[in-house]
Protein backbone atom coordinates (compact mmCIF):
# COMPACT_ATOMS: atom_id res chain seq x y z
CA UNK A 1 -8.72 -6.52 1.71
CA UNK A 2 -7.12 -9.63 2.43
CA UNK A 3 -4.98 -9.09 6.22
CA UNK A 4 -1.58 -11.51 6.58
CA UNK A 5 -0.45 -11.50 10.45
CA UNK A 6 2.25 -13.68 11.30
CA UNK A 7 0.31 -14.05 14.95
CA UNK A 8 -3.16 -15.06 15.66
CA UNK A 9 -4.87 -15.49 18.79
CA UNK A 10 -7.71 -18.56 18.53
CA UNK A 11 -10.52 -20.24 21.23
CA UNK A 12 -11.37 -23.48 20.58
CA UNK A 13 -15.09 -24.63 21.34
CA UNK A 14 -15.28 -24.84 25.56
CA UNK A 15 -12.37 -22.59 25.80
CA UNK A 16 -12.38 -19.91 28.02
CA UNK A 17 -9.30 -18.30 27.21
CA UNK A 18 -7.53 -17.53 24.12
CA UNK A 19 -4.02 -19.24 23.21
CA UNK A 20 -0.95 -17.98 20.53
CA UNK A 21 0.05 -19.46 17.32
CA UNK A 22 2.52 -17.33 15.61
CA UNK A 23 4.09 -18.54 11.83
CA UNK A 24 7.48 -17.44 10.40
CA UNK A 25 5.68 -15.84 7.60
CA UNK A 26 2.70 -13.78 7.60
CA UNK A 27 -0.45 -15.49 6.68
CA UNK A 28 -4.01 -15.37 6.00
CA UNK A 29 -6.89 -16.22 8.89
CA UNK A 30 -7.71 -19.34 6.09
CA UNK A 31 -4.02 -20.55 5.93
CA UNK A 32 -4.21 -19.77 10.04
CA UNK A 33 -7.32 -21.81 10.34
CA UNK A 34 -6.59 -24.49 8.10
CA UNK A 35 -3.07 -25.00 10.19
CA UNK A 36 -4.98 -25.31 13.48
CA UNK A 37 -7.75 -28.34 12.18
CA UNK A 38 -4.63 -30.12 10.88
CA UNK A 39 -2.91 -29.77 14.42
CA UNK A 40 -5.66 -28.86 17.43
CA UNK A 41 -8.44 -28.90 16.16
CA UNK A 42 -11.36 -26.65 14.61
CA UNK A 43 -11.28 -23.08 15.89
CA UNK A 44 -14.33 -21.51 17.12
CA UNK A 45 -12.59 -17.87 17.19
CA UNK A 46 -10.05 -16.70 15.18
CA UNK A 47 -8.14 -12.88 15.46
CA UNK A 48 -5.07 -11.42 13.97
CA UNK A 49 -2.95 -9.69 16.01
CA UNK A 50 0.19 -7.44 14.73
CA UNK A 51 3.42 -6.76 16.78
CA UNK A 52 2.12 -3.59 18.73
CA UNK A 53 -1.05 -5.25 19.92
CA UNK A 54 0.62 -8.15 21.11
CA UNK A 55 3.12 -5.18 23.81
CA UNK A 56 0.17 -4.59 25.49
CA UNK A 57 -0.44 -8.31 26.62
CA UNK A 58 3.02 -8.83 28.20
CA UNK A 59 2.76 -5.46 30.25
């Protein structure tokens, strides 16, 4: 089953905590992964969030 989330929470390697990208689309964790080596580099963790995971953050 391939999973399309329009946010993903990623750790690059040293990171302690996680940080956001979200797209206007939904997309796949290789279209998600790809995106972030172009722009911050090579993610060591990668998770896909949907909308009602990301309530219980800002709580």
């Amino acid at each position: 089953m391939i999973v399309r989330r329009r946010t993903w929470l990623y750790r690059l390697a040293g990171q302690t905590f996680a940080q956001m990208i979200s797209f206007k689309q939904p997309v796949t964790a290789s279209i998600a992964r790809a995106t972030l080596r172009r722009t911050v580099g090579n993610p060591s963790d990668l998770w896909g969030r949907s909308k009602s995971d990301l309530l219980s953050f800002h709580r």
